[in-house]
C-alpha atoms as a PDB file:
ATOM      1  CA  UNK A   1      24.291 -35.596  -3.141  1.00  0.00           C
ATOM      2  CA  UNK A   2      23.144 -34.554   0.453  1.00  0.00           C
ATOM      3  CA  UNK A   3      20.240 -35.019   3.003  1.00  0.00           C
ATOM      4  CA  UNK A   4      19.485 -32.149   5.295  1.00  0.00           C
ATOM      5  CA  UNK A   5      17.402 -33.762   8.092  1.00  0.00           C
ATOM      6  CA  UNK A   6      14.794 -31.339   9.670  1.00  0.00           C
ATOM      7  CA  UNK A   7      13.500 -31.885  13.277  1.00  0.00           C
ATOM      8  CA  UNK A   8      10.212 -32.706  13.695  1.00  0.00           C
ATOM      9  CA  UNK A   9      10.267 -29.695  16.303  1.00  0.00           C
ATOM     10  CA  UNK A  10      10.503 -26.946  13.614  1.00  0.00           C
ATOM     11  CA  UNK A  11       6.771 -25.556  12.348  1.00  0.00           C
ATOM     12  CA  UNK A  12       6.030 -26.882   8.749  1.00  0.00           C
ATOM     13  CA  UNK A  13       4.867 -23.058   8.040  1.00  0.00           C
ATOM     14  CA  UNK A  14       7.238 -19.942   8.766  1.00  0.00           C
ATOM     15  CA  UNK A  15       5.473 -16.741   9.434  1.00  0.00           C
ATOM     16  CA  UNK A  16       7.119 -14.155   7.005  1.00  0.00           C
ATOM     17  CA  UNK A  17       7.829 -10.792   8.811  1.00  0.00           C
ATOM     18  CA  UNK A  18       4.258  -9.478   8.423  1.00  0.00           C
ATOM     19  CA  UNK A  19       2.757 -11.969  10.590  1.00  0.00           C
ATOM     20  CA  UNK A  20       0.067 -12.954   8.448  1.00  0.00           C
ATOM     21  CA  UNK A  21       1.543 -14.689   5.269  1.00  0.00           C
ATOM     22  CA  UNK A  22       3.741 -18.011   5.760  1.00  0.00           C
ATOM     23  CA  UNK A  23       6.216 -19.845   3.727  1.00  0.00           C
ATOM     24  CA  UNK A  24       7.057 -24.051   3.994  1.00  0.00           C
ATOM     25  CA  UNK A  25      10.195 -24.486   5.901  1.00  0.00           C
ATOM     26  CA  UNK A  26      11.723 -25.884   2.687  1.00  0.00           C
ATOM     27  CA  UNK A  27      11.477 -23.408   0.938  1.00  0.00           C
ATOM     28  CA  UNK A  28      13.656 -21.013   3.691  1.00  0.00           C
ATOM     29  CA  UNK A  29      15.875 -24.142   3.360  1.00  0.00           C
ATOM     30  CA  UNK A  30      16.151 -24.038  -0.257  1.00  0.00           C
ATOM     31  CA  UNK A  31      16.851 -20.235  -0.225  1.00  0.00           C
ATOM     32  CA  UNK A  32      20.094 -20.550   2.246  1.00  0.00           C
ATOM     33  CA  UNK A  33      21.756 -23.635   0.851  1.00  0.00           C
ATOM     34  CA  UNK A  34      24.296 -21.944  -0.458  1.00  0.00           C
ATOM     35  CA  UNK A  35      25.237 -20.894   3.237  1.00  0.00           C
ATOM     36  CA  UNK A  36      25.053 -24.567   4.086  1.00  0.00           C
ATOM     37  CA  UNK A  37      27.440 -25.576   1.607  1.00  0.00           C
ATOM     38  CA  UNK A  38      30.061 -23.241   1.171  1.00  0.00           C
ATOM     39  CA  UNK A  39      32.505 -23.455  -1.681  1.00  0.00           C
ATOM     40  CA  UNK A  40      29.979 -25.455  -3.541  1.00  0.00           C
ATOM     41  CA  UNK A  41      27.896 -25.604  -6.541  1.00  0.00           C
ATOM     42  CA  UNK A  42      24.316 -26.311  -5.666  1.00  0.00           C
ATOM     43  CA  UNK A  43      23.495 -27.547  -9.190  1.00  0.00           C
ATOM     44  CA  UNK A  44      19.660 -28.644  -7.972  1.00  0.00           C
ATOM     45  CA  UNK A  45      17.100 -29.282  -4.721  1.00  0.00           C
ATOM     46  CA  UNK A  46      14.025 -31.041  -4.182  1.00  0.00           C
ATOM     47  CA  UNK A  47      11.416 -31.473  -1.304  1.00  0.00           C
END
C-alpha cells in the first residue's frame, strides 16, 4: 500500500499538448506509477 500526496499548488486539470483538451492530474499520476515505484508490481490505483 502507498499514499502519493499531491500539493495543493499543482492545477487539478493538465493541459494536454494541444492546449485545448485537459486531463485530471491523477490520471498523469496513474499513468507514471510505474516510474514511481521501480522494481514493483503495481497490482491496482484509485483516486
Amino acid at each position: 500500500f502507498a499514499r502519493v500526496k499531491v500539493p495543493r499548488l499543482f492545477p487539478r486539470l493538465v493541459a494536454l499538448p494541444d492546449g485545448r483538451r485537459f486531463v485530471p492530474v491523477e490520471e498523469v499520476i496513474a499513468a507514471q506509477l510505474h516510474q514511481l515505484f521501480v522494481g514493483m508490481v503495481v497490482e491496482e490505483h484509485c483516486c
